[in-house]
N, C-alpha and C. Protein backbone atom coordinates (compact mmCIF):
# COMPACT_ATOMS: atom_id res chain seq x y z
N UNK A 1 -49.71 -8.41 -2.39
CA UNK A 1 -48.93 -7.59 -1.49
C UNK A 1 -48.25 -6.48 -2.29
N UNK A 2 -48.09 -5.57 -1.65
CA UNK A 2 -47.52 -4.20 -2.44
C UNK A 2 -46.61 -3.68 -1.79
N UNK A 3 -45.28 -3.39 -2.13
CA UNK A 3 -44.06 -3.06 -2.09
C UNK A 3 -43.59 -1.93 -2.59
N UNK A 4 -43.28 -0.55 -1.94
CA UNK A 4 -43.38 0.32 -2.59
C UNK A 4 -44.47 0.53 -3.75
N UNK A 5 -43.72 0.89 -5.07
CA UNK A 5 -44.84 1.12 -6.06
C UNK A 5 -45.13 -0.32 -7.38
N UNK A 6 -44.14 -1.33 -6.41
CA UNK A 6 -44.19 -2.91 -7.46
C UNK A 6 -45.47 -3.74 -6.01
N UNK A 7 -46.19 -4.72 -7.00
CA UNK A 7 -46.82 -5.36 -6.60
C UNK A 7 -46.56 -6.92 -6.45
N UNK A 8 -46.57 -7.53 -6.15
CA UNK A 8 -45.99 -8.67 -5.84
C UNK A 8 -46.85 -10.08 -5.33
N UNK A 9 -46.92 -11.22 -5.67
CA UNK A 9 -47.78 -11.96 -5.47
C UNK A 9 -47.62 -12.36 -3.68
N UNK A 10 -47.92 -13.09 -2.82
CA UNK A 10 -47.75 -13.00 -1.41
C UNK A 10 -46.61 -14.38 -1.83
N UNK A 11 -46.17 -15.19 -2.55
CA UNK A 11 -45.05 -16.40 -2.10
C UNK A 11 -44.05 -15.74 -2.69
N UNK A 12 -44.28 -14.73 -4.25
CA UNK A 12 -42.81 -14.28 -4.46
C UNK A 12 -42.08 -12.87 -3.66
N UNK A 13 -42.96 -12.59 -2.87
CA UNK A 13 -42.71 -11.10 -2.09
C UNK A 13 -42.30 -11.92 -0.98
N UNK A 14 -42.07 -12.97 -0.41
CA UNK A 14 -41.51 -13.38 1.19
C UNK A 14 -39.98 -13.10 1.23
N UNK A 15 -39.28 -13.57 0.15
CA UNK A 15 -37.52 -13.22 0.25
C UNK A 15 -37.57 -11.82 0.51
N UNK A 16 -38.44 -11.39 -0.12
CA UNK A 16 -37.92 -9.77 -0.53
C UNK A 16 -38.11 -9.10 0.98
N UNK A 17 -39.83 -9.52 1.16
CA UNK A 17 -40.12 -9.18 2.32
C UNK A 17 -38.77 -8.93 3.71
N UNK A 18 -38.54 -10.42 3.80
CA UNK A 18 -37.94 -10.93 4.63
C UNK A 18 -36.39 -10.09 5.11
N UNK A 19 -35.77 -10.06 3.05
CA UNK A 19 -34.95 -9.13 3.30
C UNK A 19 -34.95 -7.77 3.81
N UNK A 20 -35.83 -6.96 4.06
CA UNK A 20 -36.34 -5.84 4.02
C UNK A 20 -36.32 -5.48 5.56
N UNK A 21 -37.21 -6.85 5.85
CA UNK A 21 -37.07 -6.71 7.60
C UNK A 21 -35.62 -6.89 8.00
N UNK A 22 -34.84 -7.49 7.38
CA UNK A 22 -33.39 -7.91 8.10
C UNK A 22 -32.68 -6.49 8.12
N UNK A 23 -33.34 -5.86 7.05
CA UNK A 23 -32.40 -4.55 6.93
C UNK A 23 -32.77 -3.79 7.89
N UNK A 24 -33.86 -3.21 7.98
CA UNK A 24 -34.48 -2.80 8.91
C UNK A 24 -33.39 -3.31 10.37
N UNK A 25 -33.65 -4.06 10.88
CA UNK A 25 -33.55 -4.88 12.14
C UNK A 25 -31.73 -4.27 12.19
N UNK A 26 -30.96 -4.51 11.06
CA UNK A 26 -30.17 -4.21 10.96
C UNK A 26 -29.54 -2.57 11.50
N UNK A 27 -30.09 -1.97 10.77
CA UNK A 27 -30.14 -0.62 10.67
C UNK A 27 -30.37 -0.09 12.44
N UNK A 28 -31.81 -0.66 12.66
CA UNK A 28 -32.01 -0.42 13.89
C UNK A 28 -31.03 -0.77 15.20
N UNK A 29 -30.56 -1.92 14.91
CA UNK A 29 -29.57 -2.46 15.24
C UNK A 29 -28.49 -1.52 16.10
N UNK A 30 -27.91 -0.86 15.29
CA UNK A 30 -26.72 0.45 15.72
C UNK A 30 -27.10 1.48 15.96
N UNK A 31 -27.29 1.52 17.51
CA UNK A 31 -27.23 2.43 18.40
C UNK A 31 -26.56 3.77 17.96
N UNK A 32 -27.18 4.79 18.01
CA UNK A 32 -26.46 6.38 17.68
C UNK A 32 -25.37 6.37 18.49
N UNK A 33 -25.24 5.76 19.40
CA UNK A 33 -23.78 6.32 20.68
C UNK A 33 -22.80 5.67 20.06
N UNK A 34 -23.20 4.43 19.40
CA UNK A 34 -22.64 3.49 18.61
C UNK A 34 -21.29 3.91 17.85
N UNK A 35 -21.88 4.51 16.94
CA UNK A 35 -21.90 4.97 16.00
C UNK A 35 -20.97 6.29 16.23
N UNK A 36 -21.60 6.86 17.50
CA UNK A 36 -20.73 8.02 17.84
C UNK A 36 -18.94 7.51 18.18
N UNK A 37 -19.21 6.39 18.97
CA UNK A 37 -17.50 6.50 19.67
C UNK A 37 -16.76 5.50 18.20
N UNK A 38 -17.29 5.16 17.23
CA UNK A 38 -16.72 4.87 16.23
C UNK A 38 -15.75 6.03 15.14
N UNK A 39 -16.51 7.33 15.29
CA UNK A 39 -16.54 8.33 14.66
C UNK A 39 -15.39 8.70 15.29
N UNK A 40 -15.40 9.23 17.00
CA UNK A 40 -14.53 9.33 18.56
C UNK A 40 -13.49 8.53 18.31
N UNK A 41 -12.97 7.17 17.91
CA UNK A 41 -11.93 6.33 17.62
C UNK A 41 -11.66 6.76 15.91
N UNK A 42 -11.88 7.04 15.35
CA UNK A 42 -11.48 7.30 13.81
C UNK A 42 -11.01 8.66 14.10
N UNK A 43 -11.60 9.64 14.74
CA UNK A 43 -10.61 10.59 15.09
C UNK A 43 -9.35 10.37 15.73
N UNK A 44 -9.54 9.59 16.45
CA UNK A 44 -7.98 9.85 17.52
C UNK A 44 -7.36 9.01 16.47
N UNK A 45 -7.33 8.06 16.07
CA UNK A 45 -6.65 7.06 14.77
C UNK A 45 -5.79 8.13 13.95
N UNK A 46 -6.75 9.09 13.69
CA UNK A 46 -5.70 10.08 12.40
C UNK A 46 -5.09 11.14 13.59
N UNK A 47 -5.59 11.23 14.39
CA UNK A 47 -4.29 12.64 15.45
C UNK A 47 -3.01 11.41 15.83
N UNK A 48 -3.48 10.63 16.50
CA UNK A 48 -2.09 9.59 15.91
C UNK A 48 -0.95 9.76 14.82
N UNK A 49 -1.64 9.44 13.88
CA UNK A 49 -1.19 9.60 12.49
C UNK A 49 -0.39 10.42 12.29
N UNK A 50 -0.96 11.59 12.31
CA UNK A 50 -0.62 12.42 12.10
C UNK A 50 0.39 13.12 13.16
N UNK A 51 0.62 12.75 14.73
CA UNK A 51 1.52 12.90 15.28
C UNK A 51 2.69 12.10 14.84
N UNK A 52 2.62 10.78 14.28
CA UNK A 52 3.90 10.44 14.07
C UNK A 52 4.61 10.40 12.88
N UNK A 53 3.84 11.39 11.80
CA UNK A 53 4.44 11.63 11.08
C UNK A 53 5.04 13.09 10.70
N UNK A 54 4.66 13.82 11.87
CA UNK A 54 5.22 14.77 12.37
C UNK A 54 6.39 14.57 12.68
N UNK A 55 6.79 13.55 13.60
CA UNK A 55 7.94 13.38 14.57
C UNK A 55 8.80 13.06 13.78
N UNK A 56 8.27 12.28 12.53
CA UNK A 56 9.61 11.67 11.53
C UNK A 56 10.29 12.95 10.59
N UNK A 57 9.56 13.71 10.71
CA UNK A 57 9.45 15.02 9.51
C UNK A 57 10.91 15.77 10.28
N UNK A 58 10.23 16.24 12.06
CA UNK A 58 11.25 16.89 12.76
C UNK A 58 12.55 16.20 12.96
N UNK A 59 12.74 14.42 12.92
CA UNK A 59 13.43 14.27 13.07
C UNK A 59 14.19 14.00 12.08
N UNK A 60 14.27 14.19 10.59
CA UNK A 60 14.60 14.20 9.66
C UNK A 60 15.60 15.99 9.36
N UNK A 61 14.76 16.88 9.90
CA UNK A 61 15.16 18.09 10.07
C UNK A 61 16.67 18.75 11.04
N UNK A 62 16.64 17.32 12.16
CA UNK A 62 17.22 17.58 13.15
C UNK A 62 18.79 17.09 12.31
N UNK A 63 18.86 15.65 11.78
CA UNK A 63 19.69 15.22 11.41
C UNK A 63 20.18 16.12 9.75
N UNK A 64 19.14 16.71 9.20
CA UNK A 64 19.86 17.86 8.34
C UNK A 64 20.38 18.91 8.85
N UNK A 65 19.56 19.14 9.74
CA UNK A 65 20.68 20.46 10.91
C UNK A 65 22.01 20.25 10.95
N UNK A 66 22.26 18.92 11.10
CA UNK A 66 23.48 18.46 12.01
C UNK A 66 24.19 18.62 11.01
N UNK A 67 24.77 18.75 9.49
CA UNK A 67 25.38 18.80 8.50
C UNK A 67 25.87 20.22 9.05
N UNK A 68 27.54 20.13 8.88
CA UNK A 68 28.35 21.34 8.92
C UNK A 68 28.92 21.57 7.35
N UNK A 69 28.56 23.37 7.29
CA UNK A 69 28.70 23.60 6.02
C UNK A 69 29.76 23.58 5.59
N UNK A 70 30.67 23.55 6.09
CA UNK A 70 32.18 24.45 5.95
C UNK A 70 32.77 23.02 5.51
N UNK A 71 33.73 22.74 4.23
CA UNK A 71 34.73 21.53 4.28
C UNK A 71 35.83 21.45 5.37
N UNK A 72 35.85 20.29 5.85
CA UNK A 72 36.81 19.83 6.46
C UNK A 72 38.34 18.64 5.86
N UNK A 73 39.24 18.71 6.42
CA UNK A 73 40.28 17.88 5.88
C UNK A 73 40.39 16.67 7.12
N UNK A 74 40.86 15.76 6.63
CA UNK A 74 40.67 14.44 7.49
C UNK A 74 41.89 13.36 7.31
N UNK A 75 42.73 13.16 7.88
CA UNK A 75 44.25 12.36 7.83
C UNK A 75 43.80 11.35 8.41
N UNK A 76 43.53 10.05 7.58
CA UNK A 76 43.47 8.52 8.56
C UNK A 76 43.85 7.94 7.48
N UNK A 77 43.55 6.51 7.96
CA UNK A 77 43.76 5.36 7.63
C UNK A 77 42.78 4.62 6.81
N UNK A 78 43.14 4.70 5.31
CA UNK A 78 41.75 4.27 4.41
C UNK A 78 41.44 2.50 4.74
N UNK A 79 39.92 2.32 5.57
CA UNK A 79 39.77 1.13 5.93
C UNK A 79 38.84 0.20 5.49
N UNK A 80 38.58 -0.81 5.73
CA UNK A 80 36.97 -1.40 4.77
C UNK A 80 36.45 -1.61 6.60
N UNK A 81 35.29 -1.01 7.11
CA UNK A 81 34.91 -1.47 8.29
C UNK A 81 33.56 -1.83 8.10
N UNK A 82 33.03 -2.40 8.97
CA UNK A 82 31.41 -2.65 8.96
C UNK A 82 30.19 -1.44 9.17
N UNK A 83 29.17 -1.34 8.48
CA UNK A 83 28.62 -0.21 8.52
C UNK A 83 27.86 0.20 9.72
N UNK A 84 27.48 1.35 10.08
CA UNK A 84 26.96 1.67 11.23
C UNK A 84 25.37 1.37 10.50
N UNK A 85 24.56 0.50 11.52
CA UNK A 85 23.01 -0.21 11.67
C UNK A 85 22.21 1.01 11.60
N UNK A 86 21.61 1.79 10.12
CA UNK A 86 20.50 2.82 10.51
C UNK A 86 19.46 2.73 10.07
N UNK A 87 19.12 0.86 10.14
CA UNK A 87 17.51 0.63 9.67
C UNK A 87 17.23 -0.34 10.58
N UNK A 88 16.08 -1.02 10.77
CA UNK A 88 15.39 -2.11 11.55
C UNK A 88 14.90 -3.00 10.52
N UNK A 89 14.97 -3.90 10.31
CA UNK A 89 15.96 -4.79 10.35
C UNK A 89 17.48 -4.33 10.20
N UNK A 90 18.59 -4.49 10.67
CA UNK A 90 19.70 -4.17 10.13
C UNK A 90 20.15 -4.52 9.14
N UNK A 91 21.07 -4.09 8.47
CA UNK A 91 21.34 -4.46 6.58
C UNK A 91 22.86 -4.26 7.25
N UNK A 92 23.59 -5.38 7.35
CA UNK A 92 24.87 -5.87 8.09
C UNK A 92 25.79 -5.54 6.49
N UNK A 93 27.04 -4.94 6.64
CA UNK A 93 27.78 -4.77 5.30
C UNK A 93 28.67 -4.27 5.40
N UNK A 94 29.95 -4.18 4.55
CA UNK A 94 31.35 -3.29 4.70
C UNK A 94 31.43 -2.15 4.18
N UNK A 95 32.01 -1.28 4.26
CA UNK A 95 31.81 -0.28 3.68
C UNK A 95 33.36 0.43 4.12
N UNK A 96 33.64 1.78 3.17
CA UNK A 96 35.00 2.16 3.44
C UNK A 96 34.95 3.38 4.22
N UNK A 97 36.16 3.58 4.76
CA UNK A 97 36.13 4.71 6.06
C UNK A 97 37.51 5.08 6.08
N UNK A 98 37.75 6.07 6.80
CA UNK A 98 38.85 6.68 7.06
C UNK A 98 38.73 6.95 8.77
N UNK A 99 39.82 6.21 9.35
CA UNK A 99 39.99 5.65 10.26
C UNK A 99 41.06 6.93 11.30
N UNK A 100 41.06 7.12 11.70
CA UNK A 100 42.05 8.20 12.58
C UNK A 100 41.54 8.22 13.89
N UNK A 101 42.84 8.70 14.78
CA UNK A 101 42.84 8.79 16.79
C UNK A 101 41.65 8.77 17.06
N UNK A 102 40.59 10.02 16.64
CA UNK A 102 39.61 11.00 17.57
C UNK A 102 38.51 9.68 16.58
N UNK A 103 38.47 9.03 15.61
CA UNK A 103 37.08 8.49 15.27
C UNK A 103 37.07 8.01 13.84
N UNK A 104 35.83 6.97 13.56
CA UNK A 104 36.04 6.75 11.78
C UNK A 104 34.94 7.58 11.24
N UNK A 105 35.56 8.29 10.24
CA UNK A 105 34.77 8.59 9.61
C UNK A 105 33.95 7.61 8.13
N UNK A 106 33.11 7.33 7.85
CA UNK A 106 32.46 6.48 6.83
C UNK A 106 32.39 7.41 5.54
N UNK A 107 32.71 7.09 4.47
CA UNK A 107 33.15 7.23 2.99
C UNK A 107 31.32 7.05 2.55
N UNK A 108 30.81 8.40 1.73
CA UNK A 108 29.82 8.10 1.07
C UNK A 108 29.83 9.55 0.22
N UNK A 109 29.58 9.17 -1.63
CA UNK A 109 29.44 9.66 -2.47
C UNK A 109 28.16 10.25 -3.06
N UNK A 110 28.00 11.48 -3.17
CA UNK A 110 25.89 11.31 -3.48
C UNK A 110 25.36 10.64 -2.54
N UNK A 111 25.66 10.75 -0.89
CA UNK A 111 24.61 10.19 0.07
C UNK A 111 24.90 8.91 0.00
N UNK A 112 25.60 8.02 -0.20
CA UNK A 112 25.71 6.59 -0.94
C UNK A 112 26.84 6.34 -0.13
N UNK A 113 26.98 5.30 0.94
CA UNK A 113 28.25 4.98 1.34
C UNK A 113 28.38 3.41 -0.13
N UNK A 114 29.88 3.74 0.25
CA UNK A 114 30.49 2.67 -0.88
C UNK A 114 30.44 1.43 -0.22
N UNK A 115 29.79 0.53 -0.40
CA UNK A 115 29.37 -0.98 -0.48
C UNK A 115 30.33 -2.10 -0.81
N UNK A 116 30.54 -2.93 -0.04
CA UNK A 116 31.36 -4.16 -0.18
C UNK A 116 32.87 -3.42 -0.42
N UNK A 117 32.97 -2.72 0.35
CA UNK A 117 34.96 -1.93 -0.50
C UNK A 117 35.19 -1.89 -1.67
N UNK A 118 34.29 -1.96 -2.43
CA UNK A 118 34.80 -1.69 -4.27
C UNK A 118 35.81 -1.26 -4.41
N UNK A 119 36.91 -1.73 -4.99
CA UNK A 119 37.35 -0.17 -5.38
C UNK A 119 37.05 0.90 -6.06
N UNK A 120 37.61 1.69 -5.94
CA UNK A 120 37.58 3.28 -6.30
C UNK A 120 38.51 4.43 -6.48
N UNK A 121 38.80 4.78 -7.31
CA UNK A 121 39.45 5.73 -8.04
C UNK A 121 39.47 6.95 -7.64
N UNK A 122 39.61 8.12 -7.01
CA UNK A 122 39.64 8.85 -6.54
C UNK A 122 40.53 10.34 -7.54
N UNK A 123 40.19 10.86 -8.38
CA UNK A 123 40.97 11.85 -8.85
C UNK A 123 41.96 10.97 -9.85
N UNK A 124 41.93 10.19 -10.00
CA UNK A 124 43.38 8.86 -10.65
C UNK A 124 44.32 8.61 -9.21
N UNK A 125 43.82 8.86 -7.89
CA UNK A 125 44.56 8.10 -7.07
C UNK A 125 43.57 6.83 -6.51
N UNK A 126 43.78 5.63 -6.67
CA UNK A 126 43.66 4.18 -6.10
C UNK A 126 43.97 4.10 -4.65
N UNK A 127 43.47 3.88 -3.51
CA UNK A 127 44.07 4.04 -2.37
C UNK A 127 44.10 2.14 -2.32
N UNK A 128 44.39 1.86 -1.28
CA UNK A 128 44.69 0.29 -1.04
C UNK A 128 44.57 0.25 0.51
N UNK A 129 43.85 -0.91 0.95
CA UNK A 129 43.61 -0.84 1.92
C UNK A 129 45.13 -0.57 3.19
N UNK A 130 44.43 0.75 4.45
CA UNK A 130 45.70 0.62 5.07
C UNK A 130 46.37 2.12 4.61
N UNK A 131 46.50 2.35 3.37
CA UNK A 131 47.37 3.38 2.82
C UNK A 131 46.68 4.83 3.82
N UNK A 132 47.64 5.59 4.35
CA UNK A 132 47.54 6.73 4.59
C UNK A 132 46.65 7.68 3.94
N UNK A 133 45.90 8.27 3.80
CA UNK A 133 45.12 9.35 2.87
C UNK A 133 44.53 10.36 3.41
N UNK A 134 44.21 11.58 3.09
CA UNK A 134 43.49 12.89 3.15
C UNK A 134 42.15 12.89 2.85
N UNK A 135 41.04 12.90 3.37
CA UNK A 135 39.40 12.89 2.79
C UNK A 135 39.73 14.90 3.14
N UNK A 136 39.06 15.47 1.97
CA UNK A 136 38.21 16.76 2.52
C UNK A 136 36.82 16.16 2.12
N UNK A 137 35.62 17.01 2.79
CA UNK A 137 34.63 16.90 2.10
C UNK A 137 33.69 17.61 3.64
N UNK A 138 32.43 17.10 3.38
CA UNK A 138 31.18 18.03 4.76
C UNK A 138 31.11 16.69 5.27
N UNK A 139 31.25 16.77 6.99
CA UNK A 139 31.03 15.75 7.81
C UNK A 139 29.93 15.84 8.38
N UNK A 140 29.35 15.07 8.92
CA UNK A 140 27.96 14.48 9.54
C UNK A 140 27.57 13.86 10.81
N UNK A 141 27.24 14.00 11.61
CA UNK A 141 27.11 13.17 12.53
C UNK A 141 25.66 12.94 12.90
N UNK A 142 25.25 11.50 13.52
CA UNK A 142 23.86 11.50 12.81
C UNK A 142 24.29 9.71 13.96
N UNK A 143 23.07 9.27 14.53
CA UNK A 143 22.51 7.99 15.56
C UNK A 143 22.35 7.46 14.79
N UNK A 144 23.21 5.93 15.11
CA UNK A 144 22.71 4.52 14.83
C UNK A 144 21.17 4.37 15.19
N UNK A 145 20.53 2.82 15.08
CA UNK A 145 19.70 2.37 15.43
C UNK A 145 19.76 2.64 16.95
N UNK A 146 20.52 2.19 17.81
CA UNK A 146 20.75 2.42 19.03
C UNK A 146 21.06 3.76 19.16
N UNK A 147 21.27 4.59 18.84
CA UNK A 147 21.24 6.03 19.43
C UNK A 147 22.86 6.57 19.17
N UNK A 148 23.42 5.83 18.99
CA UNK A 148 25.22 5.93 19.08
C UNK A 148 25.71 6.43 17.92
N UNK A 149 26.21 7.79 17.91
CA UNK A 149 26.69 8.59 17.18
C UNK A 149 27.68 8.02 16.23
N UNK A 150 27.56 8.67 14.74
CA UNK A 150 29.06 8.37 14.16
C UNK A 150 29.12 8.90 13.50
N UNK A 151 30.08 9.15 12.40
CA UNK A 151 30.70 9.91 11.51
C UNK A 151 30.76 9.64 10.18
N UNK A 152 30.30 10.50 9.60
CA UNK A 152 30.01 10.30 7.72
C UNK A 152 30.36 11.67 6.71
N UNK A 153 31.70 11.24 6.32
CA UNK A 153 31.64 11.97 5.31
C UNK A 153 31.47 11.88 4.19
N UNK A 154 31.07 13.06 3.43
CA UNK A 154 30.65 13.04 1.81
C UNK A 154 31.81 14.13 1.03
N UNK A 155 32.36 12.72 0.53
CA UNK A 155 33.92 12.97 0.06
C UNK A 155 33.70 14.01 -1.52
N UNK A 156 34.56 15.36 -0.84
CA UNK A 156 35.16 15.84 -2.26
C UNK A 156 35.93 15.48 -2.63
N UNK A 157 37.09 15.02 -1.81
CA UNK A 157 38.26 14.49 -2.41
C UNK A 157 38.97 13.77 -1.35
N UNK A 158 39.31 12.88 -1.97
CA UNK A 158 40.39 11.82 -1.26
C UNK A 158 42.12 11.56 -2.20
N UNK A 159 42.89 12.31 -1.12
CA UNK A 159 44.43 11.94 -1.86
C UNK A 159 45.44 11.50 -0.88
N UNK A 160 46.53 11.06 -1.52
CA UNK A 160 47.52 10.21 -0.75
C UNK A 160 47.82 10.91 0.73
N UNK A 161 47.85 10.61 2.11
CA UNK A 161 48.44 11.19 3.19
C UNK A 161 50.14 11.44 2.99
């Protein structure tokens, strides 16, 4: 028996054979339309894709919008409160804030809210929980997990009220 350009005796050419037809059979197997709406689903897979990583891009844009340039000054109540939920799973934790009438604002350094109430030093002023104080710095407002607004500033300075 002859196989391409190798020759082959007829008992050791049957695997080969055999394989040959399976491929075949195989091959034949998948239908061109087949084949087509596979191609039809691997497209829409990446316009997907690619829509939702669009949406994260704009909405990343939206919440840098929201940053006001101008410093603001801020009179509350330096507090340790629980952090506002802005991941899925939530990451449950204390964190420090400045507390006043209209809202809290949340304490974060380099983007970094301060973790477990450490203390912290401020200019050589120590605040203590409770104590009156002044935050200036650029405020933020920006949705929880749930959609519910809050307040974050990124402290230039914090001194005694």
């Amino acid at each position: 028996m002859v196989l391409g350009n190798a020759s082959f005796s007829s008992r050791s050419a049957r695997p080969i054979r055999k394989s040959f037809i399976l491929i075949q059979k195989v091959t034949n197997y998948v239908h061109p339309m087949r084949m087509h709406w596979f191609f039809v689903g691997a497209i829409i897979l990446v316009v997907v894709l690619v829509g939702i990583i669009s949406q994260q891009r704009q909405e990343r844009a939206r919440v840098l919008s929201s940053v006001e340039t101008s410093l603001v000054t801020i009179t509350g109540t330096y507090q340790c409160v629980p952090n506002p939920c802005t991941t899925r799973p939530c990451q449950p934790g204390m964190i420090w804030a400045v507390v006043n009438a209209s809202s809290v604002y949340h304490l974060s350094v380099n983007g970094e809210w301060i973790w477990n109430c450490v203390e912290k030093t401020w200019e050589g002023y120590k605040p203590s929980r409770g104590d009156t104080v002044k935050v200036t710095g650029k405020v933020t407002e920006r949705p929880d997990t749930s959609g519910i607004p809050f307040h974050e500033i990124e402290v230039h300075s914090l001194k005694p009220g």
